[in-house]
N, C-alpha and C. Protein backbone atom coordinates (compact mmCIF):
# COMPACT_ATOMS: atom_id res chain seq x y z
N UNK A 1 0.83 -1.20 0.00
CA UNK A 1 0.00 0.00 0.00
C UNK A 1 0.87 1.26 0.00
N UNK A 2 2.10 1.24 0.71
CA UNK A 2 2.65 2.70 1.06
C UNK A 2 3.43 2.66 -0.39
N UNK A 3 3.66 1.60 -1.11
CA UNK A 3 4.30 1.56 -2.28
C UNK A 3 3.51 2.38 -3.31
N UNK A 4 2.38 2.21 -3.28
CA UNK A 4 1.40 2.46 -4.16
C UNK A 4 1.38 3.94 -4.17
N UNK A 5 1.15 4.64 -3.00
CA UNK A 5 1.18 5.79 -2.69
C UNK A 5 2.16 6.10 -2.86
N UNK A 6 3.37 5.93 -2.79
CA UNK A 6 4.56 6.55 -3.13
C UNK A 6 4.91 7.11 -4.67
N UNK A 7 4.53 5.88 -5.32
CA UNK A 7 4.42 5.67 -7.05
C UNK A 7 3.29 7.12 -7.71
N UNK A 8 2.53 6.98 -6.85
CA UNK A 8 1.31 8.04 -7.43
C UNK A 8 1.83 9.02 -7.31
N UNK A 9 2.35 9.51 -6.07
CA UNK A 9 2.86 10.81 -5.57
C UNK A 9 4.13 11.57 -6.13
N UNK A 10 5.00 10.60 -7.06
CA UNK A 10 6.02 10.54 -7.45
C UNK A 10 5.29 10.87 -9.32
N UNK A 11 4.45 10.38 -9.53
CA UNK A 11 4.07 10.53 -10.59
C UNK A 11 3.66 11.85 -10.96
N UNK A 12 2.45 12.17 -9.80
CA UNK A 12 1.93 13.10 -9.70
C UNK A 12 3.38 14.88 -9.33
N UNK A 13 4.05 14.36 -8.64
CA UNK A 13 4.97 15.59 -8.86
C UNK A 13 6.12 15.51 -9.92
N UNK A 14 5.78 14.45 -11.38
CA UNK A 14 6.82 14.91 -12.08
C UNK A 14 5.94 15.35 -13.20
N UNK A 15 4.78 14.72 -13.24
CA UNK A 15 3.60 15.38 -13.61
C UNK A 15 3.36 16.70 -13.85
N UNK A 16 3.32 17.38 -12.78
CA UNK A 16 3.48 18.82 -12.26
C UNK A 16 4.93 19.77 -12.46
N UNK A 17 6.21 19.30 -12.37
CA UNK A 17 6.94 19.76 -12.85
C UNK A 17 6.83 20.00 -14.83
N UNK A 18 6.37 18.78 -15.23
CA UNK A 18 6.52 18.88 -16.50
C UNK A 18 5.46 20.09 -17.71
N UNK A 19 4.27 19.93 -16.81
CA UNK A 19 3.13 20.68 -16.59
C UNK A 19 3.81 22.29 -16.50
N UNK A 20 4.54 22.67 -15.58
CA UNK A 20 5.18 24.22 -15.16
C UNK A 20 6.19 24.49 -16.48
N UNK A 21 6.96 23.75 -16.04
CA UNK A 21 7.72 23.74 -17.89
C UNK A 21 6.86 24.32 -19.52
N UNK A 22 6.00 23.14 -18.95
CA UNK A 22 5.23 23.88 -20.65
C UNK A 22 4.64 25.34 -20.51
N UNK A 23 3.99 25.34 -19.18
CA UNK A 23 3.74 26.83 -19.18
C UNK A 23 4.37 27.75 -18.96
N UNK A 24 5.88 27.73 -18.95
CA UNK A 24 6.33 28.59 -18.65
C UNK A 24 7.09 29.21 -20.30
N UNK A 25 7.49 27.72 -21.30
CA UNK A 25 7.79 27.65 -21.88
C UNK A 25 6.50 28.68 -23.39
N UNK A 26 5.29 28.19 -23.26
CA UNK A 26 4.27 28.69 -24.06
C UNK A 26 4.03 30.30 -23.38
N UNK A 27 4.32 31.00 -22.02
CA UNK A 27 4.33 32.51 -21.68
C UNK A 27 5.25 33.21 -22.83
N UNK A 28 6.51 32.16 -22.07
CA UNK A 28 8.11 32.78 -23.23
C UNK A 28 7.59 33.03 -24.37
N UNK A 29 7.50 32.43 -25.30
CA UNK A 29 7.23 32.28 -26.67
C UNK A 29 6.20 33.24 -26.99
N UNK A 30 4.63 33.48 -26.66
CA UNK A 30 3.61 34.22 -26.61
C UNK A 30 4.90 35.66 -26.47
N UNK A 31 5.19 35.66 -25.85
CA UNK A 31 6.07 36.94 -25.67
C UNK A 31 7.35 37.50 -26.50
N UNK A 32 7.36 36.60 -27.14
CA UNK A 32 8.47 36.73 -28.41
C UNK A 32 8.18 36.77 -29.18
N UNK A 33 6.63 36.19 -29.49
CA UNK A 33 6.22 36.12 -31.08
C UNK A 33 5.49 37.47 -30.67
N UNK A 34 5.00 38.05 -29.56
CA UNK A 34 4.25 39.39 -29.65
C UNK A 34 5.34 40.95 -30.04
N UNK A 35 6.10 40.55 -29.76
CA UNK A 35 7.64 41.67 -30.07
C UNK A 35 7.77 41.76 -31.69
N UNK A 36 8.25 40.50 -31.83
CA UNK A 36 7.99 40.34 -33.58
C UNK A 36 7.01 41.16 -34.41
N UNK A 37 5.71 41.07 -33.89
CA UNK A 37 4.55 41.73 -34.32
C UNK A 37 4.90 43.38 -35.42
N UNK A 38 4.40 43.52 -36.26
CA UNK A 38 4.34 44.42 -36.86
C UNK A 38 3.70 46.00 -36.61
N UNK A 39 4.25 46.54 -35.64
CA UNK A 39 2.97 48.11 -35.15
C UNK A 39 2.96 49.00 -36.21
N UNK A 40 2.12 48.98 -36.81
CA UNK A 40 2.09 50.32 -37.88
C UNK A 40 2.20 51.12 -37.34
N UNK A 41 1.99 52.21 -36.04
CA UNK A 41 1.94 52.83 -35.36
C UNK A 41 3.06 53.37 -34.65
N UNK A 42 4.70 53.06 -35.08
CA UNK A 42 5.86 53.06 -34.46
C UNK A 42 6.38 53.85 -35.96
N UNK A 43 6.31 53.87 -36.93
CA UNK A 43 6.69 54.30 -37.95
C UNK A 43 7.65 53.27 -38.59
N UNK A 44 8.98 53.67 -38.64
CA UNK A 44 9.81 52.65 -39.07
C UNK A 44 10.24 52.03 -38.20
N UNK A 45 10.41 52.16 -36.81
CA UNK A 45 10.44 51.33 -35.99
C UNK A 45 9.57 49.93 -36.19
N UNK A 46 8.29 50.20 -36.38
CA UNK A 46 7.39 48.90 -36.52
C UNK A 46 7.70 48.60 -37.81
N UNK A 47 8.49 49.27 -38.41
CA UNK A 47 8.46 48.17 -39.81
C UNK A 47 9.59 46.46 -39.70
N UNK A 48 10.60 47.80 -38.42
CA UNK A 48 11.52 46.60 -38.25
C UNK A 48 10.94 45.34 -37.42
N UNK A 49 9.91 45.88 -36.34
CA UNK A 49 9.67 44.80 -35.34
C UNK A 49 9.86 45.24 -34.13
N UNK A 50 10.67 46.06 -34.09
CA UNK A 50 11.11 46.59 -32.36
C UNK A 50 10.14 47.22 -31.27
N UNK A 51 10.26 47.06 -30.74
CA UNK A 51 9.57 47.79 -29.48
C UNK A 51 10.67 48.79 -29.11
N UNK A 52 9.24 49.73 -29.25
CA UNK A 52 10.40 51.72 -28.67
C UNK A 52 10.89 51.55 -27.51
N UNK A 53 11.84 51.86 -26.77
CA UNK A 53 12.48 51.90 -25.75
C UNK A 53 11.32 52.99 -24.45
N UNK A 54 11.18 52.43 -23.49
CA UNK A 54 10.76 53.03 -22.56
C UNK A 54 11.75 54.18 -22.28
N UNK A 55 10.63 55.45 -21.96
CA UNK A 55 11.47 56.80 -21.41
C UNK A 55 12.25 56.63 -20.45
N UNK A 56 13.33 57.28 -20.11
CA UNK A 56 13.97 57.37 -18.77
C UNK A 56 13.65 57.73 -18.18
N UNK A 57 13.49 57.88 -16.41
CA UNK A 57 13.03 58.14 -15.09
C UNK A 57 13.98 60.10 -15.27
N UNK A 58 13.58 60.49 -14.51
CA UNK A 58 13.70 61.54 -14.27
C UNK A 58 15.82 61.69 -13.58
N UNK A 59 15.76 61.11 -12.55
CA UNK A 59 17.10 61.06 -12.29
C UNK A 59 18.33 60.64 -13.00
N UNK A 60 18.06 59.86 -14.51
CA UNK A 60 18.93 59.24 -15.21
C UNK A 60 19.27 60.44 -15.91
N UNK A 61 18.43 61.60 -15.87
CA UNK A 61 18.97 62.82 -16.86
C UNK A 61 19.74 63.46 -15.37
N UNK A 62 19.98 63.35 -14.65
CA UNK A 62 20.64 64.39 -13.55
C UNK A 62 22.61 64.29 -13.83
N UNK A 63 22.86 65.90 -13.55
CA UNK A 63 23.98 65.78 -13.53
C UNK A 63 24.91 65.47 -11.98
N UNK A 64 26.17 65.43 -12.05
CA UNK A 64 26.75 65.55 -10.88
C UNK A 64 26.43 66.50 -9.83
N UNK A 65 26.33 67.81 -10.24
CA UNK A 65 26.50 68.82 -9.45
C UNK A 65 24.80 68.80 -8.72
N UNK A 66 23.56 68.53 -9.80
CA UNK A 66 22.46 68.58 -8.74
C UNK A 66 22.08 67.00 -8.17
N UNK A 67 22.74 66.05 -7.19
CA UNK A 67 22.56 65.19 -6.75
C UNK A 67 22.70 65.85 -5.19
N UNK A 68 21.76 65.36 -4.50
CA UNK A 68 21.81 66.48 -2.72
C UNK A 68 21.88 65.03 -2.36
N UNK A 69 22.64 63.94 -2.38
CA UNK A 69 22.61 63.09 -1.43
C UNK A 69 23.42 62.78 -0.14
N UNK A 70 23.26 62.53 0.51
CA UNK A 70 23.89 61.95 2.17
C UNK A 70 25.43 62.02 2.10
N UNK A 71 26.09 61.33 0.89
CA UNK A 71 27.70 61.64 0.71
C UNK A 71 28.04 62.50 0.09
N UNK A 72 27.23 63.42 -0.65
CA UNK A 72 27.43 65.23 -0.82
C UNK A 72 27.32 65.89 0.24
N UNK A 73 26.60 65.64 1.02
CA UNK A 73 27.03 66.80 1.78
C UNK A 73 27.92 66.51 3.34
N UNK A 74 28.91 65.04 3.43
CA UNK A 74 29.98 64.80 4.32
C UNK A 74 30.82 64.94 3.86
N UNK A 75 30.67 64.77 2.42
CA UNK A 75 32.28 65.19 1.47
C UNK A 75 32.37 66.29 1.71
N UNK A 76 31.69 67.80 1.89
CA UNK A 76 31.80 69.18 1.82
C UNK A 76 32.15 69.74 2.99
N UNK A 77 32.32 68.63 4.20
CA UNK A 77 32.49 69.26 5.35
C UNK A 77 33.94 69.64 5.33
């Protein structure tokens, strides 16, 4: 009996591993073939396929001199 149960349980979690695999595998893909996609709406960008680059955050444009952080102002002492 505990054999039996063992066998199932063993089945049942490679089962489930193999199961996570495919879905993780069919997300990937859905997501690669959606990039590919053609946006008329990008100009020549979509002719190539690409996806436009997300804007930069506000701090990636900052220079040296306006950063007010914690080791600016112990360096100045």
């Amino acid at each position: 009996m505990l054999l039996l149960i063992l066998q199932v349980a063993l089945l049942v979690f490679i089962a489930s591993g193999v199961l996570a695999i495919a879905i993780v595998y069919v997300v990937r893909r859905r997501k690669v073939s959606y990039r590919h996609k053609i946006d008329p709406t990008l100009g020549t960008l979509g002719e190539m396929g690409m996806v436009p680059p997300t804007p930069l955050p506000e701090w990636a444009l900052w220079d040296e001199s306006q950063q007010d952080g914690p080791d600016d102002r112990s360096a100045s002492r």
